[in-house]
Each structure stands twice: as structure tokens, then as C-alpha cells.
C-alpha atoms as a PDB file:
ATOM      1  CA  UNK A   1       0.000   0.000   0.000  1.00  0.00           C
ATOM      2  CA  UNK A   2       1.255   3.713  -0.376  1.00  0.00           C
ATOM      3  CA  UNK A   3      -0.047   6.463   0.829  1.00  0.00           C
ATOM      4  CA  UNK A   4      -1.618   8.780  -1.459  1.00  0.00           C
ATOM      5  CA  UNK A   5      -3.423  11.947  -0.661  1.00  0.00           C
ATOM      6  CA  UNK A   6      -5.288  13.849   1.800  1.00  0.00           C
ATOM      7  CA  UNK A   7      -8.809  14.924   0.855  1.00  0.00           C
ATOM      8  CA  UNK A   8      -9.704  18.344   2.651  1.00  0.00           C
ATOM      9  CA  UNK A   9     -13.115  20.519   1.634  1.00  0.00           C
ATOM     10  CA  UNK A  10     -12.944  23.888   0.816  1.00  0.00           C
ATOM     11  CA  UNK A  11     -15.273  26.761   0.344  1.00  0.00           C
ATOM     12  CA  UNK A  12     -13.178  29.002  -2.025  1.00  0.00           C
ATOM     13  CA  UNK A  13     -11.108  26.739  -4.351  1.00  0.00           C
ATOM     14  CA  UNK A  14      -8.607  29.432  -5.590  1.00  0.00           C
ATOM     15  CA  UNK A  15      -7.915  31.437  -2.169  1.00  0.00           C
ATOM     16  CA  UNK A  16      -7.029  27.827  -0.799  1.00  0.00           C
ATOM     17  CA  UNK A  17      -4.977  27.264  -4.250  1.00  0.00           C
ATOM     18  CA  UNK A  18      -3.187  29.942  -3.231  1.00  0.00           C
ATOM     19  CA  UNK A  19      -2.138  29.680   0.393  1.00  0.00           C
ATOM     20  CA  UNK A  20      -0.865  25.777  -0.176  1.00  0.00           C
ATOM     21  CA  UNK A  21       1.265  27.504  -3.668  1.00  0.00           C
ATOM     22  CA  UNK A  22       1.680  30.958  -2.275  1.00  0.00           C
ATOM     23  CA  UNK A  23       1.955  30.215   1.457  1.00  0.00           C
ATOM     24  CA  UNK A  24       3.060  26.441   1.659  1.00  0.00           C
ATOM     25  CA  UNK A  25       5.114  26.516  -1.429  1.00  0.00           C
ATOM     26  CA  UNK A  26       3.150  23.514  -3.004  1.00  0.00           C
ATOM     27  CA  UNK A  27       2.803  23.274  -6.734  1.00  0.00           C
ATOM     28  CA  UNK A  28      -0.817  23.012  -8.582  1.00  0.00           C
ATOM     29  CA  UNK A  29      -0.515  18.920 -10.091  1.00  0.00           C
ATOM     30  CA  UNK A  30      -3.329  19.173 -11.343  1.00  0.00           C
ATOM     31  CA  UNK A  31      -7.381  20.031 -11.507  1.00  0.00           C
ATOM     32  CA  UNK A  32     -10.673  18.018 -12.177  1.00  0.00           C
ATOM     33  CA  UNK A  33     -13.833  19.740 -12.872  1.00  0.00           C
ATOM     34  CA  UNK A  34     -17.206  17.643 -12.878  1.00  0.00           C
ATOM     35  CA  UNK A  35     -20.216  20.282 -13.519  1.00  0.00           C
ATOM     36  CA  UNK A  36     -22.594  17.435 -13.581  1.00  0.00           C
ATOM     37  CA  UNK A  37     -22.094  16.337 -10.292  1.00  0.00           C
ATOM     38  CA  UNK A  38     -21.268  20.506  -8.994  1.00  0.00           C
ATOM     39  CA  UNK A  39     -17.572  19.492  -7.394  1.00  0.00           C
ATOM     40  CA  UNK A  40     -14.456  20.935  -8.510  1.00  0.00           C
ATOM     41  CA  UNK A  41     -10.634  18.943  -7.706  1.00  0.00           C
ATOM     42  CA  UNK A  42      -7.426  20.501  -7.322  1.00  0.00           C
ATOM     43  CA  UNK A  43      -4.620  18.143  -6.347  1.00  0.00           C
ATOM     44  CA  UNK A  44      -1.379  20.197  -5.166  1.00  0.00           C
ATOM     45  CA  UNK A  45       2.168  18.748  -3.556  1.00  0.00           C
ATOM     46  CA  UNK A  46       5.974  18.735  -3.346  1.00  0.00           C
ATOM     47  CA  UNK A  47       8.465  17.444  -6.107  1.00  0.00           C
ATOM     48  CA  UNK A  48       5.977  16.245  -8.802  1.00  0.00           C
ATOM     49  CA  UNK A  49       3.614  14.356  -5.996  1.00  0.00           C
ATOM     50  CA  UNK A  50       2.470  10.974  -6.390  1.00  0.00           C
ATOM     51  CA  UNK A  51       4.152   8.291  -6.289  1.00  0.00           C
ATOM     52  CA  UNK A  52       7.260  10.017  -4.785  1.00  0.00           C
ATOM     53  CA  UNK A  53       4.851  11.954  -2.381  1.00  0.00           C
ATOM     54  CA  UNK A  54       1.464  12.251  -0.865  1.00  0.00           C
ATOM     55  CA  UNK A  55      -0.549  15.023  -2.144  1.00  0.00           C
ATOM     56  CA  UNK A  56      -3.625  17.471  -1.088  1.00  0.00           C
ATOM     57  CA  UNK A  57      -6.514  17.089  -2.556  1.00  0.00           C
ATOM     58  CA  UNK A  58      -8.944  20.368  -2.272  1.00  0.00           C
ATOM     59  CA  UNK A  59     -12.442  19.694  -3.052  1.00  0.00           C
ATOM     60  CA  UNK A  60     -15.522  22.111  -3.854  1.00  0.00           C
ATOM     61  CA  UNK A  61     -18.128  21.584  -4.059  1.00  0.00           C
ATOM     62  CA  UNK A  62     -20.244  24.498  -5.816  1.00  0.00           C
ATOM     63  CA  UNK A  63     -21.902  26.963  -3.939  1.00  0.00           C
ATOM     64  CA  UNK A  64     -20.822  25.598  -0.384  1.00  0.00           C
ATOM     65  CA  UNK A  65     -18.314  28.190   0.435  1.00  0.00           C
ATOM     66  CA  UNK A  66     -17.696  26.647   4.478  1.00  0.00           C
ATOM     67  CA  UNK A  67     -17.566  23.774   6.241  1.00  0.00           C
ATOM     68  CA  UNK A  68     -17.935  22.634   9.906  1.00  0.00           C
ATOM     69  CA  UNK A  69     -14.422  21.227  10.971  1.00  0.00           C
ATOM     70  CA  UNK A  70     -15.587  18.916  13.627  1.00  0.00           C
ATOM     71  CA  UNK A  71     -13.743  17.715  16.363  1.00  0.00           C
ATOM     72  CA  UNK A  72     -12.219  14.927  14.979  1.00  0.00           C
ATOM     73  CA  UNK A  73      -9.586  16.282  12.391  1.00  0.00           C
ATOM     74  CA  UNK A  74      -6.361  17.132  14.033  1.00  0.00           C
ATOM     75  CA  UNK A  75      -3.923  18.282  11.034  1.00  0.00           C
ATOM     76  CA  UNK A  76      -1.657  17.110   8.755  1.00  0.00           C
ATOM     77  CA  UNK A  77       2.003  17.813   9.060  1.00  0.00           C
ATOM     78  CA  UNK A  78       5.015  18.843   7.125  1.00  0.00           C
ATOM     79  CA  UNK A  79       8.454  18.982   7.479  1.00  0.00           C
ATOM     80  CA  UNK A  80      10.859  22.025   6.990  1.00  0.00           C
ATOM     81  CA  UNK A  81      14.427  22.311   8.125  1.00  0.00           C
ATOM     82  CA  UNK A  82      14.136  25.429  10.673  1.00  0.00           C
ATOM     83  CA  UNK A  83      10.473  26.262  11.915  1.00  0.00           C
ATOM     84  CA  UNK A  84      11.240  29.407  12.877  1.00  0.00           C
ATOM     85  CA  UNK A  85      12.135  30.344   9.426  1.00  0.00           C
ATOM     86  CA  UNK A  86       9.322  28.612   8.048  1.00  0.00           C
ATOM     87  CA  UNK A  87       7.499  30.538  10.151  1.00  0.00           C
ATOM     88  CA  UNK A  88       8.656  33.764   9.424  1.00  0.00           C
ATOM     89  CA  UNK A  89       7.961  33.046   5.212  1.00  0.00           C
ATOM     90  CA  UNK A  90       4.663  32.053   6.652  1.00  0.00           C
ATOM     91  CA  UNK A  91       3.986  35.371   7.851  1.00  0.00           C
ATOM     92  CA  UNK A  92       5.297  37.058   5.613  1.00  0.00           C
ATOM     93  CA  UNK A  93       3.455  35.554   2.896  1.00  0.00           C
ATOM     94  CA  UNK A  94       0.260  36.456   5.319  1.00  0.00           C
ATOM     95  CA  UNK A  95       0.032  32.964   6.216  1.00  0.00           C
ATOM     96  CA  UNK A  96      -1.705  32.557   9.990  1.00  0.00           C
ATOM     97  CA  UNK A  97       0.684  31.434  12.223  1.00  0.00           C
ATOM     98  CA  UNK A  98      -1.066  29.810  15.343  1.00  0.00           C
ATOM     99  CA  UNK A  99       2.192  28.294  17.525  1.00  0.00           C
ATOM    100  CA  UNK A 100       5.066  29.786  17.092  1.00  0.00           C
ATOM    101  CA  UNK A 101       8.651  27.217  16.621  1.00  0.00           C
ATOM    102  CA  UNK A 102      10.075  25.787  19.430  1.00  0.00           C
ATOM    103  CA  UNK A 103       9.854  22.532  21.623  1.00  0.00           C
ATOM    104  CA  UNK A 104       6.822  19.972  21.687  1.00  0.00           C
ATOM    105  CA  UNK A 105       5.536  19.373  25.264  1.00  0.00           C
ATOM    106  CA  UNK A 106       7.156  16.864  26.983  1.00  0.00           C
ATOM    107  CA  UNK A 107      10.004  16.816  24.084  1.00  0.00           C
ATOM    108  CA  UNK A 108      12.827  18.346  22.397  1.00  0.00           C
ATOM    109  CA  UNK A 109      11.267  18.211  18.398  1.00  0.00           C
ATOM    110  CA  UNK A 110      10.861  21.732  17.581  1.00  0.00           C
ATOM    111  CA  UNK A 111       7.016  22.443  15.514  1.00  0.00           C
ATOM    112  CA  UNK A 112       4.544  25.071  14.957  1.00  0.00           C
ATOM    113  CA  UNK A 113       1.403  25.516  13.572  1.00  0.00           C
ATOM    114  CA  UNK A 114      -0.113  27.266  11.067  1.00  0.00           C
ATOM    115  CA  UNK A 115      -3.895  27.173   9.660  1.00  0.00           C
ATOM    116  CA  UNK A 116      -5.082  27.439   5.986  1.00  0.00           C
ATOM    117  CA  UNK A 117      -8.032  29.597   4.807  1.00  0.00           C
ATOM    118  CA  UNK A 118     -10.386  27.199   5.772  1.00  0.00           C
ATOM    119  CA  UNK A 119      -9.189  26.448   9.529  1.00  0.00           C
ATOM    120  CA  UNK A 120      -7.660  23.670   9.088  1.00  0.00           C
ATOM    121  CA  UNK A 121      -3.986  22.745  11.023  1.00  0.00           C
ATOM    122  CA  UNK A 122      -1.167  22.330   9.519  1.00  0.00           C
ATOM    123  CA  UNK A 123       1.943  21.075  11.949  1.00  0.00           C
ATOM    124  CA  UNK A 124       5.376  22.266  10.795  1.00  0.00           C
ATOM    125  CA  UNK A 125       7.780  19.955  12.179  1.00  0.00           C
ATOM    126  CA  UNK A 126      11.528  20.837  12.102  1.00  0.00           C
ATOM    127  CA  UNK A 127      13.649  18.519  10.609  1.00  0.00           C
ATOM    128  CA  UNK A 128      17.531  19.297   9.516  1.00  0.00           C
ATOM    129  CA  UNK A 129      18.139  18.387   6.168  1.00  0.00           C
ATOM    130  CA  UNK A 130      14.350  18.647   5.025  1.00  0.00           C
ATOM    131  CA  UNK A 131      14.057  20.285   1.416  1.00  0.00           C
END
């Protein structure tokens, strides 16, 4: 088995485009559009995606422009090779920041957080080396 993307709803396809291209650095893969059944794909990632990587999938559906996140979903994660810094482009890209870098409770991994448009969590997790 291999793992192969990440379905997340969104309620405005291109502002959420943007923050995982603009924000996250991600690349646009590819798109799907299905009028007939009103839902629209967009499947972004890292070096070319699938099958080297796992990918996001962003799905709207038309005319739904939120979503009620639960309490179930937690986040997905990423790693970078300084949080801080990640951080920082984050912001500066007007990315949210939610937790700033530094040390996991209990541990000695730095993370931090950031949200997308839509609410959902994103962990950064800091990992030498990571491109």
C-alpha cells in the first residue's frame, strides 16, 4: 500500500490554491472539474507528488463556500528544516501562524502551527536536512 493523498473541503477553491502555492510553497498537479455532479478537484504537492509523495486534494463543491471542521480532524504535518524560518515566510506571505517554533511538550522536536483559509492545522515539524 502507499499512501496517497489527503482529501480536505474547501469553500473558495482558488484562495485555498493559493495559500498551499503561495503560502506552503506547493505546486498546482493538477485540476478536475465535474459540472454534472457541482464538485471541482485541485490536487497540489511537493516534487511532482504521487508516487514520490502524498498530495492534497482540495475539493468544492459548488456553492458551499464553508464547512464545519468537527472535532475529529487534528492536522496534517510537514516537514521544513528550521520552523522558525518557516514561520517567518509564513507570515510574511500572510500565512496565519497559530504556535510559534520551538519545543513539543514533553520533548525536544521543535514544531509550529499554522492554519489554511479554511481552519484547518497544519503542523510544521523541524527537521535538519528537510528540502
Amino acid at each position: 500500500m502507499r499512501f496517497l493523498h489527503t482529501m480536505l473541503r474547501v469553500g473558495n477553491l482558488q484562495r485555498s490554491i493559493d495559500f498551499y502555492t503561495q503560502v506552503l510553497g506547493m505546486t498546482l498537479l493538477r485540476t478536475s472539474d465535474n459540472p454534472e455532479y457541482k464538485y471541482t478537484l485541485a490536487f497540489l504537492g511537493y516534487e511532482g507528488g504521487n508516487p514520490g509523495q502524498a498530495e492534497i486534494e482540495l475539493t468544492y463543491n459548488y456553492g458551499v463556500d464553508h464547512y464545519d471542521l468537527g472535532t475529529a480532524y487534528g492536522h496534517i504535518a510537514l516537514a521544513v528544516p528550521d520552523a522558525k524560518a518557516a514561520c517567518d515566510r509564513i507570515r510574511a506571505t500572510g500565512g496565519n501562524v497559530t504556535r510559534d517554533a520551538g519545543p513539543v511538550k514533553g520533548g525536544s522536536t521543535v514544531i509550529a502551527f499554522v492554519t489554511d483559509p479554511d481552519g484547518y492545522k497544519i503542523e510544521l515539524i523541524e527537521r535538519p536536512g528537510a528540502v
